[in-house]
N, C-alpha and C. Protein backbone atom coordinates (compact mmCIF):
# COMPACT_ATOMS: atom_id res chain seq x y z
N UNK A 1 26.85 2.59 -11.70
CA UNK A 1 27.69 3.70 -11.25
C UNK A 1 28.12 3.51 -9.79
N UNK A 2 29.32 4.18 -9.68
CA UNK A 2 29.90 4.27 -8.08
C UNK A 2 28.97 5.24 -7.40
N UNK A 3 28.09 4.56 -6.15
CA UNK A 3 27.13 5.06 -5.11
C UNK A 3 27.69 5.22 -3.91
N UNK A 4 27.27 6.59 -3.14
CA UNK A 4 27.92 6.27 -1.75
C UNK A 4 26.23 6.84 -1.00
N UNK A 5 26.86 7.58 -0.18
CA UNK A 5 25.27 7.94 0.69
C UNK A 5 24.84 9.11 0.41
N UNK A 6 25.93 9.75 -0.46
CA UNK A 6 25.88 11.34 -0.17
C UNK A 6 25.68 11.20 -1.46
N UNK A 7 25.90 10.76 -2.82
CA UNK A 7 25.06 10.59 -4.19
C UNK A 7 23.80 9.64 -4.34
N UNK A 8 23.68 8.94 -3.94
CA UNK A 8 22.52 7.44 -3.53
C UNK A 8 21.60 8.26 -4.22
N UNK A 9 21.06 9.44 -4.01
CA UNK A 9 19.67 10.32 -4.50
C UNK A 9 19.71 10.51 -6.08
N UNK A 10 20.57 11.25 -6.37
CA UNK A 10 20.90 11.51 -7.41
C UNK A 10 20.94 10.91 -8.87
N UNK A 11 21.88 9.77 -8.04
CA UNK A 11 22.01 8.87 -9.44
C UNK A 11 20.76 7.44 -9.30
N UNK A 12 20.19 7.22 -8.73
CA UNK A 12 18.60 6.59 -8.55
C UNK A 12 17.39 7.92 -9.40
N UNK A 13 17.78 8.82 -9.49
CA UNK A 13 16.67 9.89 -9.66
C UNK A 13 17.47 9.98 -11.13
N UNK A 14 18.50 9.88 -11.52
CA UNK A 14 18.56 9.96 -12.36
C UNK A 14 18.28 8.16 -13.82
N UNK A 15 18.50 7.51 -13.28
CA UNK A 15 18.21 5.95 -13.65
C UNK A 15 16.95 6.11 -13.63
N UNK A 16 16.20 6.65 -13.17
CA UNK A 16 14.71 6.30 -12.72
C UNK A 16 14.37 7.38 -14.28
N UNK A 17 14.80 7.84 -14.41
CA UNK A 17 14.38 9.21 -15.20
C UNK A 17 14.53 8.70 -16.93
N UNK A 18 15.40 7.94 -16.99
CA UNK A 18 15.49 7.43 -18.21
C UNK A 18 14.60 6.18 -18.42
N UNK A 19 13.83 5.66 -17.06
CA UNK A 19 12.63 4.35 -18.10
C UNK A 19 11.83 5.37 -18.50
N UNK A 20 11.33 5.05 -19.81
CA UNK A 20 9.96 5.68 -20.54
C UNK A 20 8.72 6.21 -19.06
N UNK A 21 8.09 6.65 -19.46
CA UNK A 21 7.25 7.35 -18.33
C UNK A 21 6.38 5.92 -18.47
N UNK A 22 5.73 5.33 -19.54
CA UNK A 22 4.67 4.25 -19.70
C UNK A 22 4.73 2.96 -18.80
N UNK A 23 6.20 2.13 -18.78
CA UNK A 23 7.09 1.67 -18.58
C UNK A 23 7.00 1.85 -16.73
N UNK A 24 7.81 2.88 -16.46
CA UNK A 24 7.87 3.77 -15.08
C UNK A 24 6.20 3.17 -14.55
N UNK A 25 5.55 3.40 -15.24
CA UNK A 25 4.40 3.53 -14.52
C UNK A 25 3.46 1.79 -14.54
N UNK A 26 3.83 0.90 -15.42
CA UNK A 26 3.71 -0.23 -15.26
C UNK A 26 4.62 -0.98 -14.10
N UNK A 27 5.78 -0.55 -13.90
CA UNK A 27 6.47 -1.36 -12.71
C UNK A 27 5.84 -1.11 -11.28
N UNK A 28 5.47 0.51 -11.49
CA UNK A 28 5.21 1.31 -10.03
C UNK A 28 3.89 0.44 -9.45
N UNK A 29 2.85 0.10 -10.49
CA UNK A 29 1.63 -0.51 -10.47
C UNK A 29 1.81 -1.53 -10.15
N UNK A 30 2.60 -2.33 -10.83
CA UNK A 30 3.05 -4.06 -10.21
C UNK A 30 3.59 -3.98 -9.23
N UNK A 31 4.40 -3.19 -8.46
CA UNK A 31 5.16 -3.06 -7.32
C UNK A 31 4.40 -2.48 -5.97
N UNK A 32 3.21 -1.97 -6.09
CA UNK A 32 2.17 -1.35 -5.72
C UNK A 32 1.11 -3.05 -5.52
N UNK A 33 1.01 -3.26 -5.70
CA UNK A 33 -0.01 -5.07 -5.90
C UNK A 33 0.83 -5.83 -5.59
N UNK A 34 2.29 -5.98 -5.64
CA UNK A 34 2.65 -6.96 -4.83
C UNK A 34 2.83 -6.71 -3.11
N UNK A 35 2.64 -5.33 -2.75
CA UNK A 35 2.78 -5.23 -1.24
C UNK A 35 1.94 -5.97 -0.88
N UNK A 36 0.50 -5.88 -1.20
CA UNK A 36 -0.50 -6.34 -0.54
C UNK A 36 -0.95 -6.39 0.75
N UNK A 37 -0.63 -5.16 0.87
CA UNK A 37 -0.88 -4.89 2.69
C UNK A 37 -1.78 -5.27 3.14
N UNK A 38 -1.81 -5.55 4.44
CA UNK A 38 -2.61 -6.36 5.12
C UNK A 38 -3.15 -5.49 5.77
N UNK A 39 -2.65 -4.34 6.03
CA UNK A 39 -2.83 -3.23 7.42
C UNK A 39 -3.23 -2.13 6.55
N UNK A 40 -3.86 -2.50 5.56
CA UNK A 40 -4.52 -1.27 4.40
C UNK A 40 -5.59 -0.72 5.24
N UNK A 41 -6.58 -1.06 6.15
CA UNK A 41 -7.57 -0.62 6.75
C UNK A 41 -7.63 -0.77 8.46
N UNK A 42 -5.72 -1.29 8.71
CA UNK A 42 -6.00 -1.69 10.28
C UNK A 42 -6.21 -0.43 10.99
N UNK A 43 -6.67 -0.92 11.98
CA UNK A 43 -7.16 0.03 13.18
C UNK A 43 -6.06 0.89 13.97
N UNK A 44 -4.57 0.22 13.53
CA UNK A 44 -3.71 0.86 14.32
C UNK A 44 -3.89 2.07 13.19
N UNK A 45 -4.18 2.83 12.23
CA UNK A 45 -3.87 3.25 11.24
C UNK A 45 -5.19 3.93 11.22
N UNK A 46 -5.88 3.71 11.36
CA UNK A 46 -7.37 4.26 11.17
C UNK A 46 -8.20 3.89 12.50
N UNK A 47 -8.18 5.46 13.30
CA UNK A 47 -9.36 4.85 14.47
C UNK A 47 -10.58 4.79 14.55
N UNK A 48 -10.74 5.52 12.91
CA UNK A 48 -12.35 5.21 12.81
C UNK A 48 -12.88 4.03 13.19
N UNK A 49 -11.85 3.03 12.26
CA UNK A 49 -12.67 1.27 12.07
C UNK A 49 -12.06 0.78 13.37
N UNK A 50 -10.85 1.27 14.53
CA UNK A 50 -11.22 0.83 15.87
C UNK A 50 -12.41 1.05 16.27
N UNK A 51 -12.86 2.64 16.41
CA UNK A 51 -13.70 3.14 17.36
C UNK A 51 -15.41 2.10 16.65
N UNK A 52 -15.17 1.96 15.32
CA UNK A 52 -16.35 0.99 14.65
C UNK A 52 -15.94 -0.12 15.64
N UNK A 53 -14.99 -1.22 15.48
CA UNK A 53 -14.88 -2.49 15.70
C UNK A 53 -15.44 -2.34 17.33
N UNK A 54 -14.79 -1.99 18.02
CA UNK A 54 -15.05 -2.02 19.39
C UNK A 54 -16.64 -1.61 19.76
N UNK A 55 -17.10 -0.45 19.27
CA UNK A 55 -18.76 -0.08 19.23
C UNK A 55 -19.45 -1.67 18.97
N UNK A 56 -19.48 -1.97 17.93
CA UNK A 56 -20.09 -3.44 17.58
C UNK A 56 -19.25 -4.40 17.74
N UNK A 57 -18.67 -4.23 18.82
CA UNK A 57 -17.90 -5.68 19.76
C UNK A 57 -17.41 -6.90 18.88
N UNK A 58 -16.74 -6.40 17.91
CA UNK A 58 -16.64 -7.49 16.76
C UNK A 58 -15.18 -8.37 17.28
N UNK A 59 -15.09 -9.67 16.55
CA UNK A 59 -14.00 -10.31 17.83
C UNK A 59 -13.07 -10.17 15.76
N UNK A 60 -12.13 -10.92 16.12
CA UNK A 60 -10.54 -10.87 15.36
C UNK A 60 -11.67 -11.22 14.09
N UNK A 61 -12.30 -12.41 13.72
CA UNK A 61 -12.65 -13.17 12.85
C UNK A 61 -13.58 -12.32 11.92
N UNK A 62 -14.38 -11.45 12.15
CA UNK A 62 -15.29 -10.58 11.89
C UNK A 62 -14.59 -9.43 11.53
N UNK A 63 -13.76 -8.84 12.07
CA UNK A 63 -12.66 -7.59 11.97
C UNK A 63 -12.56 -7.87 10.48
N UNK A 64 -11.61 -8.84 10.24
CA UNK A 64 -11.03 -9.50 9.12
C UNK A 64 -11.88 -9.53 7.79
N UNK A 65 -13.06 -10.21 8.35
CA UNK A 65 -14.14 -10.23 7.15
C UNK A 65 -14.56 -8.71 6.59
N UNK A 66 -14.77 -8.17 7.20
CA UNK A 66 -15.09 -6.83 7.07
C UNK A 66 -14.22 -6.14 6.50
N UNK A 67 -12.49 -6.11 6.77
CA UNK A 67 -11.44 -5.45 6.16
C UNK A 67 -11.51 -5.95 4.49
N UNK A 68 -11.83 -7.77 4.73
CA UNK A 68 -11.56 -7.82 3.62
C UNK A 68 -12.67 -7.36 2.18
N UNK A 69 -14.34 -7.43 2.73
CA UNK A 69 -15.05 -7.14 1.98
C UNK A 69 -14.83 -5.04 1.56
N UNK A 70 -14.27 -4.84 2.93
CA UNK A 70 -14.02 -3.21 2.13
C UNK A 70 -12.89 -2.91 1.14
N UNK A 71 -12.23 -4.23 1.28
CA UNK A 71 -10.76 -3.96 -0.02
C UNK A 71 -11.52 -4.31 -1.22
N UNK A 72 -12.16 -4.93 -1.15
CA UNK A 72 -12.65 -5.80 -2.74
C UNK A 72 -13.46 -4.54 -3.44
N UNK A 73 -13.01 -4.80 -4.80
CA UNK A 73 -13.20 -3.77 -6.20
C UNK A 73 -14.89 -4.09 -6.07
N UNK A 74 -16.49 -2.60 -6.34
CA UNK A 74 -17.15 -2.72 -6.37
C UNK A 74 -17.42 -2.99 -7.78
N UNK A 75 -18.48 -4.02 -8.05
CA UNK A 75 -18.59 -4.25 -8.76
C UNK A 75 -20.02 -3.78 -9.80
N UNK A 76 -20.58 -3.30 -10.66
CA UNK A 76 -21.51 -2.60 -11.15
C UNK A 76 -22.17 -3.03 -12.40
């Protein structure tokens, strides 16, 4: 369809509305896992894990390890 700025909402909300909800919700999930943010737990974002990192003087390499063991799925 013909888009300008002032429909852009509309007709996206409406396209979006016709994938199956099942569908909708498999892309959102794959599209969601490919960001793969890196800054999921950074410090600019959370000053808890600054005010942590800096308390236990942790340098870049350690930061990292730590971000990454708190992303990882627990396992049971």
């Amino acid at each position: 369809p013909q888009m300008t700025s002032f429909n852009q909402y509309k007709i996206c909300s409406e396209l979006i509305y016709e994938i199956p909800l099942n569908e909708l919700n498999k892309l959102f999930i794959n599209t969601m896992k490919k960001r793969n943010s890196s800054n999921a737990l950074s410090a600019r974002y959370y000053k808890e894990f600054n005010q942590l990192f800096l308390a236990l003087r942790m340098n870049r390499n350690s930061k990292d390890k730590m971000i990454e063991s708190l992303k990882t799925t627990i396992q049971i």
